[in-house]
C-alpha atoms as a PDB file:
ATOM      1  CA  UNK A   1     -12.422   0.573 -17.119  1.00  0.00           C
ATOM      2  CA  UNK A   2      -9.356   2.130 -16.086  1.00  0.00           C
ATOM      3  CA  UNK A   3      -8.660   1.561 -12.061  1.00  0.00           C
ATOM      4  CA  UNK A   4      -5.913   3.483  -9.797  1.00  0.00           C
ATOM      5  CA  UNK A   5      -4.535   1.902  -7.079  1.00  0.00           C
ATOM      6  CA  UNK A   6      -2.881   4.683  -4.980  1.00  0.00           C
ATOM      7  CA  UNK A   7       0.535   4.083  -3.607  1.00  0.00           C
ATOM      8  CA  UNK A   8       0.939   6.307   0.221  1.00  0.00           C
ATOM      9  CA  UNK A   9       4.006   5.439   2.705  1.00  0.00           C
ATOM     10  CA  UNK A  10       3.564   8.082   5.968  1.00  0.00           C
ATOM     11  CA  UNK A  11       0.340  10.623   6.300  1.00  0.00           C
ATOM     12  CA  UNK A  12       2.008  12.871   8.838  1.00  0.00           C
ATOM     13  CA  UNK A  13       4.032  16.323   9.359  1.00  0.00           C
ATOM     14  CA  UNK A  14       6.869  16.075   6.575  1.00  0.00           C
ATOM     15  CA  UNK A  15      10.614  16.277   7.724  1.00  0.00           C
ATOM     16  CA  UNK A  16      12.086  19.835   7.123  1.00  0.00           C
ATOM     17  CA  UNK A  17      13.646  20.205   3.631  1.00  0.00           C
ATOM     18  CA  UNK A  18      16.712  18.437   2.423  1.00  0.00           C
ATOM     19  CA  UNK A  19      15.530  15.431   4.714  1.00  0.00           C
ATOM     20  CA  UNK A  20      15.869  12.051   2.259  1.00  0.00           C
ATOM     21  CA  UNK A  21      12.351  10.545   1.255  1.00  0.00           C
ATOM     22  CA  UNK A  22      10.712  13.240   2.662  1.00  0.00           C
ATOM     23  CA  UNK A  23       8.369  13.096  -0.410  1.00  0.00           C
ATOM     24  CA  UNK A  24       7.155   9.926   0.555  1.00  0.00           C
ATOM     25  CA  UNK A  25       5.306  11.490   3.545  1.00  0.00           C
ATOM     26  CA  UNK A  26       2.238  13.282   2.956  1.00  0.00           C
ATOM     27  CA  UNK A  27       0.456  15.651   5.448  1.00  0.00           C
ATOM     28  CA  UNK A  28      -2.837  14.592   6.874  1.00  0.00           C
ATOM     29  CA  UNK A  29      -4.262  17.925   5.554  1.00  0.00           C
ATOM     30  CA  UNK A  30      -3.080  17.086   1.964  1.00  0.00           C
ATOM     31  CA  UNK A  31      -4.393  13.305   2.593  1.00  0.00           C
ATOM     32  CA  UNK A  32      -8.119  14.765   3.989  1.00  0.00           C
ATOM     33  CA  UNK A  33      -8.295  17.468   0.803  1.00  0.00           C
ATOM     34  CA  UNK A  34      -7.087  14.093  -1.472  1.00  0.00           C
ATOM     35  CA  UNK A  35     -10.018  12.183  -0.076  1.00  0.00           C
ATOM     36  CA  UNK A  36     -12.446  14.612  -0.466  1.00  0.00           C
ATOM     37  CA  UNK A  37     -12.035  14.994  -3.625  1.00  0.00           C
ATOM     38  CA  UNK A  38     -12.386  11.458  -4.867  1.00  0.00           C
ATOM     39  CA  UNK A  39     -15.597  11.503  -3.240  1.00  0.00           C
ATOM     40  CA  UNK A  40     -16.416  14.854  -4.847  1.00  0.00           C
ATOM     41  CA  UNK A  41     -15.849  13.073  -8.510  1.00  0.00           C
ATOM     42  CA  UNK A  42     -18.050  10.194  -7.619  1.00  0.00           C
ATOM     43  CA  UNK A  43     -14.861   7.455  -6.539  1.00  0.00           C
ATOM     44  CA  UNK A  44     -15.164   5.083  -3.808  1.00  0.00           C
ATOM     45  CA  UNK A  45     -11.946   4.378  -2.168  1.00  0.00           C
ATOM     46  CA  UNK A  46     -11.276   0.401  -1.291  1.00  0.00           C
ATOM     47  CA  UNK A  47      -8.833  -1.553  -0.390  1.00  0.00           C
ATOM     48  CA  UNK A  48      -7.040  -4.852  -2.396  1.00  0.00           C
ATOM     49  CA  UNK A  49      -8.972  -7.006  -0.727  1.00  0.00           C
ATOM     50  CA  UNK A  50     -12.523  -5.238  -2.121  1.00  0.00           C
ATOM     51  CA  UNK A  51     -10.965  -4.259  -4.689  1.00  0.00           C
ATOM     52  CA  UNK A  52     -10.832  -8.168  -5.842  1.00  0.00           C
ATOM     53  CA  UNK A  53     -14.141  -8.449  -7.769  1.00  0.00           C
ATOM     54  CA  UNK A  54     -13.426  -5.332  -9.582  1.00  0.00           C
ATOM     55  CA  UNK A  55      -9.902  -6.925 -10.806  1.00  0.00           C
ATOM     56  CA  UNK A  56     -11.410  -9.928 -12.280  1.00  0.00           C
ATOM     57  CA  UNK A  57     -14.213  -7.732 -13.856  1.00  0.00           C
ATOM     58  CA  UNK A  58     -17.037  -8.734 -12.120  1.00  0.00           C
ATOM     59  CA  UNK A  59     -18.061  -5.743 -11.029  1.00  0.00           C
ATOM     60  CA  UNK A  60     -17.481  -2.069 -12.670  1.00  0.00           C
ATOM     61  CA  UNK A  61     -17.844   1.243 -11.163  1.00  0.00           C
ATOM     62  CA  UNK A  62     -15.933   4.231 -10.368  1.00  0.00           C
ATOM     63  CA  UNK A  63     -13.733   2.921  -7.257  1.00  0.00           C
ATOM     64  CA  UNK A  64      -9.946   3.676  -6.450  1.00  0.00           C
ATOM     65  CA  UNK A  65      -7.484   1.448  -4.529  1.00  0.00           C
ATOM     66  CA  UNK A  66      -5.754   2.939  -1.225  1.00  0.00           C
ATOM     67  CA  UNK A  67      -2.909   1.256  -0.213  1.00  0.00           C
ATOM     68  CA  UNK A  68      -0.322   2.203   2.616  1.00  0.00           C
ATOM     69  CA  UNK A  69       3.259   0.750   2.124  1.00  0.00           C
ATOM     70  CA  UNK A  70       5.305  -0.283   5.604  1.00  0.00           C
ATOM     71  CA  UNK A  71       3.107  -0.182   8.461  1.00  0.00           C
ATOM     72  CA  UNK A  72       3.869   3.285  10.008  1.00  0.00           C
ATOM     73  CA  UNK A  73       1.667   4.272  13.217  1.00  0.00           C
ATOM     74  CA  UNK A  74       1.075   7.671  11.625  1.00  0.00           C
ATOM     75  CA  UNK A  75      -1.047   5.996   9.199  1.00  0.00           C
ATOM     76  CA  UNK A  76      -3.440   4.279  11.828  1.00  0.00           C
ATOM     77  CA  UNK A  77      -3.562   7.881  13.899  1.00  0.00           C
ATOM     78  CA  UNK A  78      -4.125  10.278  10.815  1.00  0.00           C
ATOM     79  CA  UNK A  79      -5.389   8.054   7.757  1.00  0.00           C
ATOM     80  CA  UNK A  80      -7.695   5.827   9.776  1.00  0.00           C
ATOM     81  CA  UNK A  81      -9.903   8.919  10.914  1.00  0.00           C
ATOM     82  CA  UNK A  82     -10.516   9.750   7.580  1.00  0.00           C
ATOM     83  CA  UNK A  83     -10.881   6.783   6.023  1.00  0.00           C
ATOM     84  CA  UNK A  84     -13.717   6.150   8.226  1.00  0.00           C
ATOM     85  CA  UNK A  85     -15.273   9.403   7.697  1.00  0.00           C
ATOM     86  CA  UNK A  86     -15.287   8.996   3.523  1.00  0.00           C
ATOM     87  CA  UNK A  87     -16.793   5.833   4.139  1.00  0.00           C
ATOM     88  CA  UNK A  88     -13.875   4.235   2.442  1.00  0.00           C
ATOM     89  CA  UNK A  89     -11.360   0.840   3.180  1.00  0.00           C
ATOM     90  CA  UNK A  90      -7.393   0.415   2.715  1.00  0.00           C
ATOM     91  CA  UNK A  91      -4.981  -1.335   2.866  1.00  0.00           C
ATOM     92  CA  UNK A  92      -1.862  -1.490   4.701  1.00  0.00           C
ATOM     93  CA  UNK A  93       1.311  -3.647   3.976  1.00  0.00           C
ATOM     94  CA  UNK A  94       2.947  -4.487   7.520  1.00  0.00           C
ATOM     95  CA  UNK A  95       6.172  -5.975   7.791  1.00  0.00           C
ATOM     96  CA  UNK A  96       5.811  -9.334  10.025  1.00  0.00           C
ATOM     97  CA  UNK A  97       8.739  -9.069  12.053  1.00  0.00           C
ATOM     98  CA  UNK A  98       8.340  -5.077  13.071  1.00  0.00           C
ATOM     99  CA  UNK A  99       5.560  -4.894  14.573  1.00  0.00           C
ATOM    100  CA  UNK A 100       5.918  -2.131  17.138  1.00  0.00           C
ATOM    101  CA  UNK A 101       9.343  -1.747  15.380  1.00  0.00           C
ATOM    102  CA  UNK A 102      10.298   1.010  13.283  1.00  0.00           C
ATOM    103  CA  UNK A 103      11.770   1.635   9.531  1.00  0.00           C
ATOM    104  CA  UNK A 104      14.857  -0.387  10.701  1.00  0.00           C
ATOM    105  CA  UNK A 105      15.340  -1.008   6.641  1.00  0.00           C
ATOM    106  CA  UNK A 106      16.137   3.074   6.354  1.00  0.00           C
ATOM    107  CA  UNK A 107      18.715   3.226   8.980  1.00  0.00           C
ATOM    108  CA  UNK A 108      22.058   2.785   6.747  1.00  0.00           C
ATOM    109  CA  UNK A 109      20.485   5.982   4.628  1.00  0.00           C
ATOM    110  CA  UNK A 110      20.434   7.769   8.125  1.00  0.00           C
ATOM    111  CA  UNK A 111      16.926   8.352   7.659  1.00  0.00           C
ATOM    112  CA  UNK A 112      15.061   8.991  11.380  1.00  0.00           C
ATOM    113  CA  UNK A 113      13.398   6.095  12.710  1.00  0.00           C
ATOM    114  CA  UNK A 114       9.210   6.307  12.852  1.00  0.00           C
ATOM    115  CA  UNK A 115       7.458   3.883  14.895  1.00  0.00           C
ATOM    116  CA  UNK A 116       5.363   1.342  13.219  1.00  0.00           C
ATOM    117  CA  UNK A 117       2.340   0.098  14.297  1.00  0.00           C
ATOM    118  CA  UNK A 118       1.565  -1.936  17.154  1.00  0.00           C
ATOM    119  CA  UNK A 119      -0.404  -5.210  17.658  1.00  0.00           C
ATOM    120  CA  UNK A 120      -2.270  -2.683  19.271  1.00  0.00           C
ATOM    121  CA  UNK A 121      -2.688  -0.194  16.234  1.00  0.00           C
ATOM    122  CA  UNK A 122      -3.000  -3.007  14.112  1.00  0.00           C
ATOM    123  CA  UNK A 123      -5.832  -4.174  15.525  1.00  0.00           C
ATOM    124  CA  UNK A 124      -7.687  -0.631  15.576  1.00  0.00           C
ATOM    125  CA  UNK A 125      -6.786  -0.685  12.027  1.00  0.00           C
ATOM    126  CA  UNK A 126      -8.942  -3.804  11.682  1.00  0.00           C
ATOM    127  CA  UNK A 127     -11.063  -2.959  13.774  1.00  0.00           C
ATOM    128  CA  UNK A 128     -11.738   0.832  11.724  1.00  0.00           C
ATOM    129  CA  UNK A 129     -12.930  -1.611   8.618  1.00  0.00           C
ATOM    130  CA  UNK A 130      -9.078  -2.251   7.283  1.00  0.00           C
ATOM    131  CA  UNK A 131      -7.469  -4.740   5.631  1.00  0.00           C
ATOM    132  CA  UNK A 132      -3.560  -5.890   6.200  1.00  0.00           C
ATOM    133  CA  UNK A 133      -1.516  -6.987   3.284  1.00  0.00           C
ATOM    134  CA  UNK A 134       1.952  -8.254   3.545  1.00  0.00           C
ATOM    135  CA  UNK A 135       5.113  -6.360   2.878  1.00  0.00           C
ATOM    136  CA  UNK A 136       7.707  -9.163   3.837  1.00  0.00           C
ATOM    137  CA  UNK A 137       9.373 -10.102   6.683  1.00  0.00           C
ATOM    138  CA  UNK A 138      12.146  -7.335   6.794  1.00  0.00           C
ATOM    139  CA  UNK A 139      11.434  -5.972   4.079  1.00  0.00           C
ATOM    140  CA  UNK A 140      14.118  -7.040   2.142  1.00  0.00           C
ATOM    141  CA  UNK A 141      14.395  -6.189  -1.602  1.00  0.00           C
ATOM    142  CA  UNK A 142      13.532 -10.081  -3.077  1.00  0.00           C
ATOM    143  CA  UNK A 143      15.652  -9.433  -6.040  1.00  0.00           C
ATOM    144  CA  UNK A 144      19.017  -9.796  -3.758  1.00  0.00           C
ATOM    145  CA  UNK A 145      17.847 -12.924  -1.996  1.00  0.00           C
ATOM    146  CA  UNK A 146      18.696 -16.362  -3.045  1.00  0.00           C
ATOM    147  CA  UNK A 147      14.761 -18.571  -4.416  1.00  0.00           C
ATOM    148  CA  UNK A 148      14.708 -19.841  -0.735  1.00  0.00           C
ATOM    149  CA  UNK A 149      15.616 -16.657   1.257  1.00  0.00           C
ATOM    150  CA  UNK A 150      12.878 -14.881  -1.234  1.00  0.00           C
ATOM    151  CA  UNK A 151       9.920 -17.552  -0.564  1.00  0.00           C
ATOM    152  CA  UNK A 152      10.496 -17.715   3.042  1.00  0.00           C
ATOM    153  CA  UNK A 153      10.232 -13.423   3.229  1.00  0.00           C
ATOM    154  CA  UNK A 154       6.680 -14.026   1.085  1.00  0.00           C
ATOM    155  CA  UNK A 155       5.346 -17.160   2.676  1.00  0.00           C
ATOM    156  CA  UNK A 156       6.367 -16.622   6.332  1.00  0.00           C
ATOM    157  CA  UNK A 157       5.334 -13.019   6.694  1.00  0.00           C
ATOM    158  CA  UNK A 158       1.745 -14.126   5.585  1.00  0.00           C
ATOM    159  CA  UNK A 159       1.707 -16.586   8.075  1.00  0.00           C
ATOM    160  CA  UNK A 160       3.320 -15.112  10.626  1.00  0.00           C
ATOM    161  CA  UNK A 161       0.511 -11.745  10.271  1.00  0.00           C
ATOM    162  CA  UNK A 162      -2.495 -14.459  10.177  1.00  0.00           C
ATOM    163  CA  UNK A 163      -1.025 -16.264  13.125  1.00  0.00           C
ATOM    164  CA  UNK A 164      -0.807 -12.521  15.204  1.00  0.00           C
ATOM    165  CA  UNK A 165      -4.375 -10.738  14.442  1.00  0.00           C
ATOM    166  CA  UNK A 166      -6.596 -13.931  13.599  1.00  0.00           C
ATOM    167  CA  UNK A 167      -7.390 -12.416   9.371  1.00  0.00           C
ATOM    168  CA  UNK A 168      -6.780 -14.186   6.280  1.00  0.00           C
ATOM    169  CA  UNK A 169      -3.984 -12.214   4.562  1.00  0.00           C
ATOM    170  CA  UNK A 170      -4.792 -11.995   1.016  1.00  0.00           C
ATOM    171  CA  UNK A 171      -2.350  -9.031  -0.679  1.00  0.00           C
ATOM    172  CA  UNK A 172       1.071  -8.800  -0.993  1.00  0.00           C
ATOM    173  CA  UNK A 173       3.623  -5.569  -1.857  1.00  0.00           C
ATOM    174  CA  UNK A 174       6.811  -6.195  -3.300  1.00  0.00           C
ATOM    175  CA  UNK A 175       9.605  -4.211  -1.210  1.00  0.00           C
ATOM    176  CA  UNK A 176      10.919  -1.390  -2.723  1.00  0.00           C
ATOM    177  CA  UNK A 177       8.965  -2.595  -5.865  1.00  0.00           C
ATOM    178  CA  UNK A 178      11.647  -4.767  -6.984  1.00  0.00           C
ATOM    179  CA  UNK A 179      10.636  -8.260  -7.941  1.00  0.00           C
ATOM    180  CA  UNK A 180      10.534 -11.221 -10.898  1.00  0.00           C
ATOM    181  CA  UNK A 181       8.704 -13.643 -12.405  1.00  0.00           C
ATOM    182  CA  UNK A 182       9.931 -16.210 -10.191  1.00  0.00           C
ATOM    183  CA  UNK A 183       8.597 -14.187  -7.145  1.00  0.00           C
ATOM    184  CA  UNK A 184       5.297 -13.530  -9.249  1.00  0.00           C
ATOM    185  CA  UNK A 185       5.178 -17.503  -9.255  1.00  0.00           C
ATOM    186  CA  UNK A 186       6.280 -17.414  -5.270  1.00  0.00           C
ATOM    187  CA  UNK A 187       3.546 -15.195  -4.139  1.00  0.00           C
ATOM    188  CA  UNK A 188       0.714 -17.159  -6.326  1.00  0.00           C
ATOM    189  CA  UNK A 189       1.304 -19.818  -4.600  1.00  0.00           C
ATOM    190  CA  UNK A 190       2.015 -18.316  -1.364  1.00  0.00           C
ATOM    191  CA  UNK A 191      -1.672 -17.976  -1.706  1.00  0.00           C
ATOM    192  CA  UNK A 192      -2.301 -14.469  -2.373  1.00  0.00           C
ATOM    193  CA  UNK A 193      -4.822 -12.920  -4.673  1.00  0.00           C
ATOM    194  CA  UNK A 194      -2.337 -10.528  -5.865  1.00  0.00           C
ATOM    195  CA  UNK A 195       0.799  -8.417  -5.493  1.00  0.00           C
ATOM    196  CA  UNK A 196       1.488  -4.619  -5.756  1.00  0.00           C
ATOM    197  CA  UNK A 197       4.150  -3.002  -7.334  1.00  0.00           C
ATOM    198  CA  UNK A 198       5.974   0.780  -7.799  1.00  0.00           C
ATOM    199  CA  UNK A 199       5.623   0.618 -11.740  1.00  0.00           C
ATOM    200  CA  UNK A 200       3.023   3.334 -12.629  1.00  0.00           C
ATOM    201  CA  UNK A 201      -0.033   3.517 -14.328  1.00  0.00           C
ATOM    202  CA  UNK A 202      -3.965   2.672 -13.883  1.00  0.00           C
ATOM    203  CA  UNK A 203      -5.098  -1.410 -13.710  1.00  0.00           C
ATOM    204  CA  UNK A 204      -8.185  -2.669 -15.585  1.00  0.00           C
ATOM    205  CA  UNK A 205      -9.884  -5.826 -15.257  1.00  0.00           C
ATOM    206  CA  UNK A 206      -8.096  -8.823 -16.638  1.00  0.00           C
ATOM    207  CA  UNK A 207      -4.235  -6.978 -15.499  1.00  0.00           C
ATOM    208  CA  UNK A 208      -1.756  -9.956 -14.405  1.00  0.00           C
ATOM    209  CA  UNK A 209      -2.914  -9.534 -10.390  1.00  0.00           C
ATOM    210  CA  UNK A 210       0.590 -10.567  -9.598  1.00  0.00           C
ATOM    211  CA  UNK A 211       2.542  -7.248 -11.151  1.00  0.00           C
ATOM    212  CA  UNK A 212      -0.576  -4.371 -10.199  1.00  0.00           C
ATOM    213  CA  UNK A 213       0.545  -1.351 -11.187  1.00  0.00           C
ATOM    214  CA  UNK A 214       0.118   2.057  -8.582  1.00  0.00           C
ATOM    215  CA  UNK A 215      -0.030   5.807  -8.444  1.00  0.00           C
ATOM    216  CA  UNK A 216       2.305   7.356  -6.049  1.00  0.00           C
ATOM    217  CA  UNK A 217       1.000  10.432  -3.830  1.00  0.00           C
ATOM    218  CA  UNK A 218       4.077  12.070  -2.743  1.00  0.00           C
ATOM    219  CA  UNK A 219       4.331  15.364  -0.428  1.00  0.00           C
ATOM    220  CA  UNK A 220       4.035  17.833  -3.166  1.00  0.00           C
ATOM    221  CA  UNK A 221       1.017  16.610  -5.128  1.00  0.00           C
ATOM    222  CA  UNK A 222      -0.985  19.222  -5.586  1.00  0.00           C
ATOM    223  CA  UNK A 223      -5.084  18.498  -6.252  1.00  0.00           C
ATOM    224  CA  UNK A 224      -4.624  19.779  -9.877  1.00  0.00           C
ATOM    225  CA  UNK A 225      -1.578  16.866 -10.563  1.00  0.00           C
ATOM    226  CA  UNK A 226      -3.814  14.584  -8.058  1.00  0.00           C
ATOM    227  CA  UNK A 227      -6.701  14.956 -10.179  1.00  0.00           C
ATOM    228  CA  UNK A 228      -4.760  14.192 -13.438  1.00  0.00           C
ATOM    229  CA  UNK A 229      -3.703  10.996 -11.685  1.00  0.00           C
ATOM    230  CA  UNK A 230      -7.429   9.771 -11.178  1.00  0.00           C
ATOM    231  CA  UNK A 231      -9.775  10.747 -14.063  1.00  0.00           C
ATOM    232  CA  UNK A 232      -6.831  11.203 -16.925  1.00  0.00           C
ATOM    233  CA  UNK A 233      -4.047   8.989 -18.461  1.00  0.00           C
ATOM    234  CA  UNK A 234      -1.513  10.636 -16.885  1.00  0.00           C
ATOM    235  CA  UNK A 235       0.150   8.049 -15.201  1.00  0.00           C
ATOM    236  CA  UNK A 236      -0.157   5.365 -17.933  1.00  0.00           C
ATOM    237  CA  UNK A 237       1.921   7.276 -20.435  1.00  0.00           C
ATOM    238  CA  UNK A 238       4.623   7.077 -17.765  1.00  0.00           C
ATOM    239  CA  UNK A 239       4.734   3.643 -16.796  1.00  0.00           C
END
């Protein structure tokens, strides 16, 4: 069975038009109608880390992956709320060395600075039924980085996040979505369960849990193209 894992940066007001990745920010309004409706067609939403069993086909059913990329407080003030309401989990990749920082990887694009979450956030987010996955140190794009630069962003930031909010840190996201097989190899044995990427398209049981593919929900996905993502093969003749 065919399995989405969707892809979400910021659930907040978008900037005004013209603004650069102002697609990857989705209004809470949008987010709450988005939610709804998997509920409406019978989905649970869950995050990587209950997601697992379904991954190594152990369990079926009609469930959907939610996961949040960068940490961004928005995502703890609007997404949380709702999560909790559908009944569903996520999670959220948070980069070890900004927390309470901001986007700090953006700021040569000029792109405005959002806070991140908190220790404090963070810990609501846990607290709200959560997970926290690992997005790197920085968030520095691995494929740039020389083999010890790379493993030291993948195996520090996952013991730097266990080491600040006391939770095994399972799930990784590869910046930007850029990656190889030699970080593949890094984040196995890292000790993750698996890795994230940007390359579309559903999962299924049995998919290498080191290269998961996602659905992005950008700004201007409508429910009709948001339903198409879900129940149809949409995304999987683009990947």
């Amino acid at each position: 069975m065919n399995i989405p894992i969707l892809m979400y940066h910021q659930v907040d007001t978008p900037e005004p038009k013209g603004t650069k990745l102002r697609g990857l920010t989705v209004s809470p309004a949008s987010f709450a109608s988005q939610m709804a409706l998997l509920r409406l067609y019978g989905y649970r939403g869950l995050s990587m880390h209950d997601l697992e069993p379904y991954l190594r086909g152990e369990k079926t059913g009609k469930v959907v992956g939610i996961t949040f990329d960068d940490g961004y407080q928005n995502n703890r003030i609007h997404a949380l709320p709702v999560l909790q309401k559908n009944g569903f989990t996520a999670t959220c990749y948070g980069v070890s060395t900004q927390i309470n920082g901001t986007n700090a990887w953006d700021q040569h694009l000029g792109i405005r600075q959002k806070p991140l979450m908190s220790r404090q956030d963070w810990m609501q987010w846990l607290q709200g039924g959560m997970e926290i996955g690992s997005h790197g140190r920085s968030h520095a794009d691995l494929n740039t980085l020389g083999a010890p630069e790379a493993n030291a962003e993948i195996r520090s930031s996952k013991l730097e996040l266990e080491a600040e909010f006391g939770c095994a840190v399972r799930h990784f996201c590869y910046p930007y979505g850029r990656y190889s097989e030699a970080h593949e190899a890094m984040v196995r044995d890292a000790g993750y369960a698996s890795a994230t990427t940007t390359n579309r398209g559903r999962v299924h049981a049995g998919h290498d849990p080191f290269a998961l593919n996602r659905i992005m929900v950008a700004r201007a996905c409508n429910w009709l193209q948001f339903s198409m993502k879900i129940l149809t093969a949409y995304e999987d003749k683009r990947s």
